[in-house]
N, C-alpha and C. Protein backbone atom coordinates (compact mmCIF):
# COMPACT_ATOMS: atom_id res chain seq x y z
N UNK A 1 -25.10 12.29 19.49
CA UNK A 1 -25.50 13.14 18.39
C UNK A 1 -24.81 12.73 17.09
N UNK A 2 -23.46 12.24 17.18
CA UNK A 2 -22.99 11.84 16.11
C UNK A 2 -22.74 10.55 15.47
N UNK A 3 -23.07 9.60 16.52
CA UNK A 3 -23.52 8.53 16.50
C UNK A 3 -24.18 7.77 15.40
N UNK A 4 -25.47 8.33 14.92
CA UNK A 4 -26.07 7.80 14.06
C UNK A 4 -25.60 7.92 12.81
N UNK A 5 -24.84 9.14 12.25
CA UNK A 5 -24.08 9.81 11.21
C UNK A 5 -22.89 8.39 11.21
N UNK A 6 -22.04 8.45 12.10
CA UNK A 6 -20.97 7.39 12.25
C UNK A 6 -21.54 5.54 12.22
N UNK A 7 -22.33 5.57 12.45
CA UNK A 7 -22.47 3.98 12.27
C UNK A 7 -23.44 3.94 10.77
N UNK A 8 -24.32 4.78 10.50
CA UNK A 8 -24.15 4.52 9.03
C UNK A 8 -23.19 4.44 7.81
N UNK A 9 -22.28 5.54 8.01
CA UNK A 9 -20.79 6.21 7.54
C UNK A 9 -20.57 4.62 7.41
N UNK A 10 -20.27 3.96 8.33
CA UNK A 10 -19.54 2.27 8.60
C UNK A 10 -20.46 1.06 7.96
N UNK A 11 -21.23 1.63 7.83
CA UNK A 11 -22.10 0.30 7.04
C UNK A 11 -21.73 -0.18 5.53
N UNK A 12 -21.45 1.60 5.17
CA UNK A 12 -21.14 1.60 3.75
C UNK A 12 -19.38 1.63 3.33
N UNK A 13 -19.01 2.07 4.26
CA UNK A 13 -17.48 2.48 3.94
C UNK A 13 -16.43 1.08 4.96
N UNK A 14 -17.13 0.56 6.05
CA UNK A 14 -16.54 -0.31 6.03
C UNK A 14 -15.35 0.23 7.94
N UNK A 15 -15.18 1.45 7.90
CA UNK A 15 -14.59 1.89 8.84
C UNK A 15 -15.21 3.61 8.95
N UNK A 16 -15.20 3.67 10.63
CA UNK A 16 -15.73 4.86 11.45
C UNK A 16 -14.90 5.89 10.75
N UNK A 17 -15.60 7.18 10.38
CA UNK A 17 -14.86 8.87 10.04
C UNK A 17 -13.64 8.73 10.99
N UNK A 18 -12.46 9.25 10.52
CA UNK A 18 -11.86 9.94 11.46
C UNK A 18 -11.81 11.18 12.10
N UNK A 19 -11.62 11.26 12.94
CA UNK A 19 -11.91 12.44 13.79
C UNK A 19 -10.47 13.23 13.86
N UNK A 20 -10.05 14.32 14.21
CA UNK A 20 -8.98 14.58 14.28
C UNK A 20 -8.89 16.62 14.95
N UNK A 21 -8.42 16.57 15.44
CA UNK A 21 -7.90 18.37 15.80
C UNK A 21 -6.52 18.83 15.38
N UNK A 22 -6.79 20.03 14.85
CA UNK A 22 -5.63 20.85 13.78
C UNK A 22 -4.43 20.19 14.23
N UNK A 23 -4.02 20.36 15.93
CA UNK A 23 -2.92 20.20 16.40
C UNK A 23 -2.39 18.71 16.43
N UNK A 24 -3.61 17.65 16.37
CA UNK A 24 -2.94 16.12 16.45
C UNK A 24 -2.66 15.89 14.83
N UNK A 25 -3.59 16.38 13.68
CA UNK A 25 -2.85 16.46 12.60
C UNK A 25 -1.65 17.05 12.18
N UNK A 26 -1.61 18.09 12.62
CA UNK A 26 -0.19 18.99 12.18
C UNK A 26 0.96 17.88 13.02
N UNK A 27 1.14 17.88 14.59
CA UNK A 27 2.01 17.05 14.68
C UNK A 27 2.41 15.35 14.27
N UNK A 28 1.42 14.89 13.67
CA UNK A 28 1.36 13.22 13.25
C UNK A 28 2.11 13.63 11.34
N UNK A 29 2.04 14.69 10.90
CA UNK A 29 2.31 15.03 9.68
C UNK A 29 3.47 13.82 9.00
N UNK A 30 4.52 14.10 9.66
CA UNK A 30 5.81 13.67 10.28
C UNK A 30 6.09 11.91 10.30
N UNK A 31 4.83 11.48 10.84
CA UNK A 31 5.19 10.08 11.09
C UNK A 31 3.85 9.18 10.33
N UNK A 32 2.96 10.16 9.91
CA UNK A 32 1.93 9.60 8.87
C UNK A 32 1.48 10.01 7.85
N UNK A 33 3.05 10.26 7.05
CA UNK A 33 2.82 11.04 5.77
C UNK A 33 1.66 10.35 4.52
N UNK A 34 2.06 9.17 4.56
CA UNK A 34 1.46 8.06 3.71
C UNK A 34 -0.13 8.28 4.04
N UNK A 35 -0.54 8.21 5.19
CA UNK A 35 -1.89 7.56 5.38
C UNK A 35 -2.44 9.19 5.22
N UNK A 36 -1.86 10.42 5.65
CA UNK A 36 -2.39 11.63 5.52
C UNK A 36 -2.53 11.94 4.20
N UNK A 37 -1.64 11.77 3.16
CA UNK A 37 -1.43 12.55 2.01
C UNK A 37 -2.95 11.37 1.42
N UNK A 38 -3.34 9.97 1.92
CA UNK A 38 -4.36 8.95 1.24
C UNK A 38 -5.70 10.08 1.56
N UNK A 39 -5.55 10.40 2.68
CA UNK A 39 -6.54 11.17 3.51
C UNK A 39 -7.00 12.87 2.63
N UNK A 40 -5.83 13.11 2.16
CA UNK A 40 -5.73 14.56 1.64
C UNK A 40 -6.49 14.27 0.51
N UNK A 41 -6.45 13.11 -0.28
CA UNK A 41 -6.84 12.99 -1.96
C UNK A 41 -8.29 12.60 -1.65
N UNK A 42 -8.52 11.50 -0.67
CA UNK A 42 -9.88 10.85 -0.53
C UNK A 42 -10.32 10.96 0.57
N UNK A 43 -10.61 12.42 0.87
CA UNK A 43 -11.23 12.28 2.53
C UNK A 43 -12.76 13.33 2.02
N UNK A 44 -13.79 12.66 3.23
CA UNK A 44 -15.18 13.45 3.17
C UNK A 44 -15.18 14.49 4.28
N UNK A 45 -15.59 15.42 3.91
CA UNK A 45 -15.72 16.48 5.29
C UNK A 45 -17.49 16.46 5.98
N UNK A 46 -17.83 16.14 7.06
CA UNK A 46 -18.87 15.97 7.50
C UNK A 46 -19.51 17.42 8.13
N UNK A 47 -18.07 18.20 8.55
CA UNK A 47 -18.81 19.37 9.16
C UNK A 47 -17.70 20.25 9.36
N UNK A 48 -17.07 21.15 9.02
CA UNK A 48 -16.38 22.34 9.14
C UNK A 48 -15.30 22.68 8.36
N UNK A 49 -14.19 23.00 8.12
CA UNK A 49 -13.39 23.62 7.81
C UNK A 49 -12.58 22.45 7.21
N UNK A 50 -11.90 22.18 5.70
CA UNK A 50 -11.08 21.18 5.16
C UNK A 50 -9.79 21.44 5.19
N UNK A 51 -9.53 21.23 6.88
CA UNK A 51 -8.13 21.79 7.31
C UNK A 51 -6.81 20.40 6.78
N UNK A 52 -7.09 19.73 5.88
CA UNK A 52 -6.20 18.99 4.94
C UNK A 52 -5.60 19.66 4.07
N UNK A 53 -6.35 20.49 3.43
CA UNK A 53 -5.71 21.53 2.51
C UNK A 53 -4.31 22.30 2.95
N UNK A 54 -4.27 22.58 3.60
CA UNK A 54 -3.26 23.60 4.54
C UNK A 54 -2.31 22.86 5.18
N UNK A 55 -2.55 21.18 5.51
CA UNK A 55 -1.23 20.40 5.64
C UNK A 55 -0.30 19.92 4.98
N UNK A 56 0.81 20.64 5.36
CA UNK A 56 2.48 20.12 5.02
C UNK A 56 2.79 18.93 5.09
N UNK A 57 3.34 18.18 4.07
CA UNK A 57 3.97 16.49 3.92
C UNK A 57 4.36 16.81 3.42
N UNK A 58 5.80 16.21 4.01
CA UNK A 58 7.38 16.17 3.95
C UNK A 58 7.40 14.72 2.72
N UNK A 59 7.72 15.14 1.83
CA UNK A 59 8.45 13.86 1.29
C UNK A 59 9.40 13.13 1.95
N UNK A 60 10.37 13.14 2.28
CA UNK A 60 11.48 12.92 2.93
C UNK A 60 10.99 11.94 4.10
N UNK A 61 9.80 12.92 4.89
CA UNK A 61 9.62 11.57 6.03
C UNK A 61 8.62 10.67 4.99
N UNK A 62 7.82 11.20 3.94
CA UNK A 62 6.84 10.01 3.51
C UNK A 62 8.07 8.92 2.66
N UNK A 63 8.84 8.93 2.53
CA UNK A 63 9.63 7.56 1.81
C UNK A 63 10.45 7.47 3.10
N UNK A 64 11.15 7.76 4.25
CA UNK A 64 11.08 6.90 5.10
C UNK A 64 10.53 5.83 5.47
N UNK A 65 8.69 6.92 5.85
CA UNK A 65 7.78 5.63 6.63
C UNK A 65 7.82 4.87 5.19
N UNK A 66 7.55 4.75 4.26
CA UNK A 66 7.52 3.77 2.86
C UNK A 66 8.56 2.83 2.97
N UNK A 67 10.09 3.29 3.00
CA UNK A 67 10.77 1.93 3.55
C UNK A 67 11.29 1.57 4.42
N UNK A 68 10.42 1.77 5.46
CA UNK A 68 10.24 1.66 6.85
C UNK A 68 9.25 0.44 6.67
N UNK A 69 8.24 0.50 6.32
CA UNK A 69 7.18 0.02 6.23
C UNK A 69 7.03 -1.21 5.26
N UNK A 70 7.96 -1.01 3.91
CA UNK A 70 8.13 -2.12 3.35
C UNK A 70 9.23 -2.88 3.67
N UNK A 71 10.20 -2.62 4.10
CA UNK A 71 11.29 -3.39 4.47
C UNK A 71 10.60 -3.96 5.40
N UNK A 72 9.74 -3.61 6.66
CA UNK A 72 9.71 -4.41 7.64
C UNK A 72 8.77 -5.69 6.95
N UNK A 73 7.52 -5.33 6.12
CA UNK A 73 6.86 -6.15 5.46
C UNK A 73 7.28 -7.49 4.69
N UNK A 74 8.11 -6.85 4.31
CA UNK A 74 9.23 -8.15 3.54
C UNK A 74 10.02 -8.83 4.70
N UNK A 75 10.51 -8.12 5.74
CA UNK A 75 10.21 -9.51 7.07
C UNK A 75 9.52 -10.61 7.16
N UNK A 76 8.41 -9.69 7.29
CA UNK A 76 7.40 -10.70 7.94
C UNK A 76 6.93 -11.69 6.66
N UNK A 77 7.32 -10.92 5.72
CA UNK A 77 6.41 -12.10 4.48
C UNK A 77 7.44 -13.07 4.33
N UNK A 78 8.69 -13.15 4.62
CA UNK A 78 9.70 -13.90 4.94
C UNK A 78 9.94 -14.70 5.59
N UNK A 79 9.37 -14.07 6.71
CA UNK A 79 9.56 -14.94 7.81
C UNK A 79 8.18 -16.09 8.05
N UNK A 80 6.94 -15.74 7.44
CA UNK A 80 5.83 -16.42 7.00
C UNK A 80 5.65 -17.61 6.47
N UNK A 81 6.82 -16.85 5.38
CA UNK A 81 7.47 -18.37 4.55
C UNK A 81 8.14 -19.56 5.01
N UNK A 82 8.26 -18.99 5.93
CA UNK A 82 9.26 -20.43 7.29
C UNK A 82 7.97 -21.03 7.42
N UNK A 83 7.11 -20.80 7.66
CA UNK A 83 6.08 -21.32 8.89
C UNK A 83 5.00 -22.35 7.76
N UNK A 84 5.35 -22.21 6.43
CA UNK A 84 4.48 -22.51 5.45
C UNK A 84 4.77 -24.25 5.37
N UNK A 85 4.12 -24.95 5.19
CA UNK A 85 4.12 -26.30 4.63
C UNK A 85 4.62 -27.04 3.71
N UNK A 86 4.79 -26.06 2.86
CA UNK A 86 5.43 -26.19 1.76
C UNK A 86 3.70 -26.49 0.37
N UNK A 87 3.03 -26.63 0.85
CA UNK A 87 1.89 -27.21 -0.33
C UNK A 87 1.80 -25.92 -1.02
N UNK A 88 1.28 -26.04 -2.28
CA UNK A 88 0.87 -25.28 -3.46
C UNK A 88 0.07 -23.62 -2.87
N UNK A 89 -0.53 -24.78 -1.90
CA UNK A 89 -2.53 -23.90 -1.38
C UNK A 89 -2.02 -22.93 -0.91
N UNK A 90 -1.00 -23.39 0.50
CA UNK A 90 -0.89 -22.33 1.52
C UNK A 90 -0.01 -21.28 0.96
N UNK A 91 0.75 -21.91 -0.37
CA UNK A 91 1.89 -20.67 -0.26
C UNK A 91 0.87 -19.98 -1.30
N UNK A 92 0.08 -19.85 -2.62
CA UNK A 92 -1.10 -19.59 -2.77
C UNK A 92 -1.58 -18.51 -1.92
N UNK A 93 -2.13 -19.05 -1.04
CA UNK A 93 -2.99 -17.93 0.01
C UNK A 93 -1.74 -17.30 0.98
N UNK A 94 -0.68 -17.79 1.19
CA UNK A 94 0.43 -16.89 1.78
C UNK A 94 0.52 -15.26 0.46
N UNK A 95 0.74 -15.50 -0.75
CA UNK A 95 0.41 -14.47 -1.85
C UNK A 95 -0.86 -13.53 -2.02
N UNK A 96 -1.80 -13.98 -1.97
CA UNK A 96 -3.18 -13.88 -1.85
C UNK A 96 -3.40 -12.75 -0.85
N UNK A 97 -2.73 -13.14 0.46
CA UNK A 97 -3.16 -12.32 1.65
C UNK A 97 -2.68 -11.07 1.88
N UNK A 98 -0.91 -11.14 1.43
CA UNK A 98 0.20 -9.92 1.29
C UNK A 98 -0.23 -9.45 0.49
N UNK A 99 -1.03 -9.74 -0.68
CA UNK A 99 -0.99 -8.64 -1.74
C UNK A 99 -1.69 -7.23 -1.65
N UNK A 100 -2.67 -7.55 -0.70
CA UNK A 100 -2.95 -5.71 -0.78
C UNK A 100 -1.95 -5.10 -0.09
N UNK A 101 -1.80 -5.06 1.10
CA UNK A 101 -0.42 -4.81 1.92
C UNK A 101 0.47 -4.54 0.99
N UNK A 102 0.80 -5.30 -0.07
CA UNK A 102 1.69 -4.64 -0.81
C UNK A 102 1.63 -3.64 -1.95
N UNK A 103 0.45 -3.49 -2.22
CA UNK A 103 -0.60 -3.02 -3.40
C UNK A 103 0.03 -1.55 -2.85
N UNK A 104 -0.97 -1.39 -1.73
CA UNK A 104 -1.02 -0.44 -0.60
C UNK A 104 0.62 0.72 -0.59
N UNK A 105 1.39 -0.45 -1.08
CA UNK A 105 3.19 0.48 -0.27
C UNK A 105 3.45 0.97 -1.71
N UNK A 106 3.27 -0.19 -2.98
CA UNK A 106 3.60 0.25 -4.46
C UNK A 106 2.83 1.42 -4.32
N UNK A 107 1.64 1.86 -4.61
CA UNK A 107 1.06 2.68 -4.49
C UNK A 107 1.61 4.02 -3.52
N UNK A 108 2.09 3.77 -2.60
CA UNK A 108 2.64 4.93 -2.14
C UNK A 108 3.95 5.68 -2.42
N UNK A 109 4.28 4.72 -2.89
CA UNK A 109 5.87 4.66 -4.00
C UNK A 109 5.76 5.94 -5.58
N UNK A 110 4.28 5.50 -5.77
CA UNK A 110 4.01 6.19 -7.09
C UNK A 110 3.99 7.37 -6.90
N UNK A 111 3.94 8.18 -5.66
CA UNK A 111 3.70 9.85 -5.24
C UNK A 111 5.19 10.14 -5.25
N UNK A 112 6.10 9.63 -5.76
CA UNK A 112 7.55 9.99 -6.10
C UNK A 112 7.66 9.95 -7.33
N UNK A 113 6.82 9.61 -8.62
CA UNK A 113 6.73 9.79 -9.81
C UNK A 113 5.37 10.58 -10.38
N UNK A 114 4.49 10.65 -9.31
CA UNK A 114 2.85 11.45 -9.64
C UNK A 114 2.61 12.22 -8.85
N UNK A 115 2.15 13.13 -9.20
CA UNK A 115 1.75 14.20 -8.26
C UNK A 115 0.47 13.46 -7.55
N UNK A 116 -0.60 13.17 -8.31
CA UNK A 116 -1.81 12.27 -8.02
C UNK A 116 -1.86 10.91 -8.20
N UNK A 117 -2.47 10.32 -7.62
CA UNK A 117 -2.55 8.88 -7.65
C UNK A 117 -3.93 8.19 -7.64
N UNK A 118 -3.74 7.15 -8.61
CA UNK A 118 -5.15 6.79 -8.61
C UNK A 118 -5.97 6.08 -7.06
N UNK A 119 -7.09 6.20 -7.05
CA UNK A 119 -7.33 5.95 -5.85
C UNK A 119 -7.45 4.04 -5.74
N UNK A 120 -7.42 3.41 -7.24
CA UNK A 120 -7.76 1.86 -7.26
C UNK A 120 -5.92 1.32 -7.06
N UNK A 121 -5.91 0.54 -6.49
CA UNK A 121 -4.56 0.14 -6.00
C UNK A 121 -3.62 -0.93 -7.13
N UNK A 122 -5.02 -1.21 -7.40
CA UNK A 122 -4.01 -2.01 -9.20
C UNK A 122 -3.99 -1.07 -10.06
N UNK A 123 -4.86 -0.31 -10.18
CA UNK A 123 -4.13 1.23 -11.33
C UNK A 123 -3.03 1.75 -11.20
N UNK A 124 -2.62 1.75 -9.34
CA UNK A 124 -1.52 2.35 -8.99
C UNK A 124 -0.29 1.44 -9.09
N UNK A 125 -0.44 0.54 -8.88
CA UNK A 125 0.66 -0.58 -9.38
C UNK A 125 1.24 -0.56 -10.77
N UNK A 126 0.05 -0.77 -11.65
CA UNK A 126 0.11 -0.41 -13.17
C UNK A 126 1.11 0.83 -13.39
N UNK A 127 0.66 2.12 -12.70
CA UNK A 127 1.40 3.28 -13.08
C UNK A 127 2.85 3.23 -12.54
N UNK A 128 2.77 2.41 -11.54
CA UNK A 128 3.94 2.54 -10.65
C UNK A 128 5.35 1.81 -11.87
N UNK A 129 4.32 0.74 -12.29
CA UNK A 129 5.55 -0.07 -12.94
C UNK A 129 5.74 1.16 -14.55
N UNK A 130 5.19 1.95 -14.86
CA UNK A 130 5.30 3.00 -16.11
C UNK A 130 6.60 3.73 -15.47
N UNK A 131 6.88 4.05 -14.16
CA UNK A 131 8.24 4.44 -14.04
C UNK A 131 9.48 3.69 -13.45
N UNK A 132 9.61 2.88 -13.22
CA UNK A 132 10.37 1.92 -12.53
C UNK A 132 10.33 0.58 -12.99
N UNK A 133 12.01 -0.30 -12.93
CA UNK A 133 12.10 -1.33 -13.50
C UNK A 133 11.37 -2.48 -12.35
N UNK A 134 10.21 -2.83 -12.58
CA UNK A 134 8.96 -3.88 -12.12
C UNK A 134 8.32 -4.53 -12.91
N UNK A 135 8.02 -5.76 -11.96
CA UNK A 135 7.61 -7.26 -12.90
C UNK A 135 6.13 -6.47 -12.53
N UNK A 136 5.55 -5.89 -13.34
CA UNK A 136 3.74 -6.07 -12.91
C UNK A 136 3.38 -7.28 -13.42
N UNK A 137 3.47 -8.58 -14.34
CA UNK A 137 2.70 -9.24 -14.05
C UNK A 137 2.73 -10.46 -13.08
N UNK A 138 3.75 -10.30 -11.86
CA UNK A 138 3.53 -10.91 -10.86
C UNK A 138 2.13 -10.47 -9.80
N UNK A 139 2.22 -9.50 -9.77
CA UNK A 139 0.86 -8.74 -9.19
C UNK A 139 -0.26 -8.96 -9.83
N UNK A 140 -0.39 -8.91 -11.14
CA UNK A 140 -1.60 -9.57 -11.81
C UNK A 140 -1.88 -10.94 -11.88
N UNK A 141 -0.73 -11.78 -12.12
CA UNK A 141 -1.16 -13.13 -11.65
C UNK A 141 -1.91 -12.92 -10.37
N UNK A 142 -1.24 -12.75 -9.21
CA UNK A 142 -1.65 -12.79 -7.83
C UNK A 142 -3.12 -12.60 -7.54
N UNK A 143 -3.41 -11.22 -8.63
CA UNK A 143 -4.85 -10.72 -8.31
C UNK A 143 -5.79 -11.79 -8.70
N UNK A 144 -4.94 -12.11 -10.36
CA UNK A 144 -5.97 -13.49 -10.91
C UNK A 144 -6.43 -14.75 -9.98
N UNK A 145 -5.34 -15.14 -9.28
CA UNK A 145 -5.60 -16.28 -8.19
C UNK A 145 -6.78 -15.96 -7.29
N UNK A 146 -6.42 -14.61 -6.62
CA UNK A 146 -7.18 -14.29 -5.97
C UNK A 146 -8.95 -14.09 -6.36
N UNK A 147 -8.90 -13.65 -7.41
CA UNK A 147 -10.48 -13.37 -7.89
C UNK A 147 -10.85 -14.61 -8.48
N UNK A 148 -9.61 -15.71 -8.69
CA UNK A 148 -10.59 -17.07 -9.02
C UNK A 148 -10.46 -17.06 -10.34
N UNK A 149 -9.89 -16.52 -11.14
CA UNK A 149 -9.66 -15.76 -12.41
C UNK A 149 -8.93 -16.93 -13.22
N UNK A 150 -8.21 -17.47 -12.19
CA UNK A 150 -6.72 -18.57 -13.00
C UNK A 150 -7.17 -19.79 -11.84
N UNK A 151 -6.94 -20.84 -12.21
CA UNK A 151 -6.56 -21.97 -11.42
C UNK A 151 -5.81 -22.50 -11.15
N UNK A 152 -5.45 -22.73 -9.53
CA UNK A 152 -3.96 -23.03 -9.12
C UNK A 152 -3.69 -23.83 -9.32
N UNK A 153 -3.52 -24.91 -10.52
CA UNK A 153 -3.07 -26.10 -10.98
C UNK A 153 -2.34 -25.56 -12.14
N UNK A 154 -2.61 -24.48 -12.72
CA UNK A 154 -2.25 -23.13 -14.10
C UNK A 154 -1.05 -22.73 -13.46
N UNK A 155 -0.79 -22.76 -12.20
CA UNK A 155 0.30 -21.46 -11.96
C UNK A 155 1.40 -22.52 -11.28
N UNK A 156 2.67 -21.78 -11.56
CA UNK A 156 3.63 -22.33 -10.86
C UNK A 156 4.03 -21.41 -9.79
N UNK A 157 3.73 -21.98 -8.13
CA UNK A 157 3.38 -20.71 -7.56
C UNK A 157 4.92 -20.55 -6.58
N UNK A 158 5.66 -21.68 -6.79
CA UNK A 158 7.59 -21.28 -6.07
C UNK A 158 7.38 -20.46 -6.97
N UNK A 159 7.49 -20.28 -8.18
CA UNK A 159 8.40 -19.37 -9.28
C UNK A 159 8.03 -18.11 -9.14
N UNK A 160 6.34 -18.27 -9.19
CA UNK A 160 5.42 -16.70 -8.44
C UNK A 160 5.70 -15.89 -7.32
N UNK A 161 5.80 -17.09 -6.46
CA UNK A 161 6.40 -16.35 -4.94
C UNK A 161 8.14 -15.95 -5.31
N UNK A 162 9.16 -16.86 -5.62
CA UNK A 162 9.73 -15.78 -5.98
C UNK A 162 10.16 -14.69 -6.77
N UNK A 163 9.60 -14.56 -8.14
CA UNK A 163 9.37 -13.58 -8.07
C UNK A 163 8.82 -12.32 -8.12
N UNK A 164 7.68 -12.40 -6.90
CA UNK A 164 7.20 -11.30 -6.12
C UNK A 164 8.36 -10.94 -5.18
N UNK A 165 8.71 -12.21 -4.70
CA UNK A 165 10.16 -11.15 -3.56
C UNK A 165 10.69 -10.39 -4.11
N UNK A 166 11.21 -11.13 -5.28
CA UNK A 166 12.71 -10.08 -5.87
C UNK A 166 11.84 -8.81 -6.57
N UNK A 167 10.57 -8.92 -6.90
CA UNK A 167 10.23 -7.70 -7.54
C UNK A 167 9.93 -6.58 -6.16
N UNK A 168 9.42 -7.38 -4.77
CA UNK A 168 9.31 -6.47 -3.64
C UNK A 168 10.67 -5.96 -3.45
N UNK A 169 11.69 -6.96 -3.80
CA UNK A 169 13.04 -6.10 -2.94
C UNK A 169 13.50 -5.32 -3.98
N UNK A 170 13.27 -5.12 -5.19
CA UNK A 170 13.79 -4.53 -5.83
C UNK A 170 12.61 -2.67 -5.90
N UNK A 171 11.89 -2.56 -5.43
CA UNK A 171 11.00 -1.72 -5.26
C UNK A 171 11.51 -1.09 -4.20
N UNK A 172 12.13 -2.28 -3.20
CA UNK A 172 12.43 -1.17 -2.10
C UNK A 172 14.16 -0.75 -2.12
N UNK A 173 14.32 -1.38 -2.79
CA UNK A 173 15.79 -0.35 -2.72
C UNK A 173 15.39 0.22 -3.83
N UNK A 174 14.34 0.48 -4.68
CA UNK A 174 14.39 1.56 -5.63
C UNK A 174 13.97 2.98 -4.54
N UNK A 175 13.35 2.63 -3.69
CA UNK A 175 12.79 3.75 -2.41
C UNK A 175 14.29 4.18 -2.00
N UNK A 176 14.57 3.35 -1.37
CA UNK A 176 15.64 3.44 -0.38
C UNK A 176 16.86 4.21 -1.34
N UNK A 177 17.10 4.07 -2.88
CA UNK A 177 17.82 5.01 -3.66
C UNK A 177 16.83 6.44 -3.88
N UNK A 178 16.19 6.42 -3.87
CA UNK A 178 15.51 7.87 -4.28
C UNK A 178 15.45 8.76 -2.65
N UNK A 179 15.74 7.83 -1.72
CA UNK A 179 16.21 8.60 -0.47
C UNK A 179 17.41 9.36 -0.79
N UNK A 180 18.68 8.25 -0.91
CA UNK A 180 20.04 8.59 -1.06
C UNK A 180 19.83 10.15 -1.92
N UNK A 181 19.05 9.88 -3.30
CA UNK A 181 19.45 10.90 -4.36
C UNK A 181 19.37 12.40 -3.81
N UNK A 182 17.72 12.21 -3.17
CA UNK A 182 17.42 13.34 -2.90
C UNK A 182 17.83 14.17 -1.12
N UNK A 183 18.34 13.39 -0.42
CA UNK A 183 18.87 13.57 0.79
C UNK A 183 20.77 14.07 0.46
């Protein structure tokens, strides 16, 4: 019955409705503050009651999972970097690939300076860097590469890659202090 509703839903949006009952939301609150509070601003209701309204998020656990989530990220984009060749291209598309992933965490960062957040992930970057000391135009280069915008013979992309690190690590101990302050 719901079937046909759900695989159209996916044609256009790309991923199936979520489904969910009061009680698996209320208890996930806790450990999926981030993806709930995305859910609270931009979610469709297909049929009953917009029991989002009425859910509690904890700040406290949402900048956990945040540098939880980016610290571990900066692992792996680290550890990525081992595995790289060293050529222009790959480290290029090593940037290219992290960047929404990281789009994604800046953006969740900004609900500690906004009540609302834009729903486009480079707006939210943009705003993010209006309160906090951040390189945004490492992120805009990145996007440029990516959309084909700049040509990678234009960019010097060691200097790019690092610094996107230092602007990632410096984002996350800006998290990891706004824990301290407010804990």
């Amino acid at each position: 019955m719901i079937r046909p509703i759900t695989a159209q839903w996916a044609e256009f949006v790309n991923s199936p409705p979520s489904l969910f009952t009061w009680k698996i939301l209320k208890n996930s609150s806790d450990v999926f503050p981030i993806e709930l509070l995305d859910m609270k601003e931009n979610h469709v209701i297909l049929r009953g009651e917009d029991v989002l309204k009425r859910l509690p998020i904890s700040h406290a656990n949402m900048r956990f999972q945040l540098e939880h989530a980016l610290k571990g990220q900066l692992i792996q984009f680290r550890e990525s970097y081992l595995l790289i060749d060293g050529s222009k291209e790959e480290l290029a598309g090593h940037l290219i690939t992290t960047l929404s992933t990281f789009q994604i965490l800046i953006k969740a960062g900004l609900r500690f300076f906004e009540v609302t957040v834009p729903f486009r992930k480079c707006e939210a970057v943009r705003r993010f860097a209006m309160h906090a000391p951040f390189e945004l135009a490492v992120f805009d280069e990145i996007q440029k590469m990516k959309d084909g915008k700049i040509e990678l013979e234009m960019v010097d992309v060691r200097n790019l890659f690092q610094r996107f690190l230092q602007t990632l690590e410096n984002a996350a101990d800006l998290i990891h202090q706004i824990g301290h302050r407010r804990g």
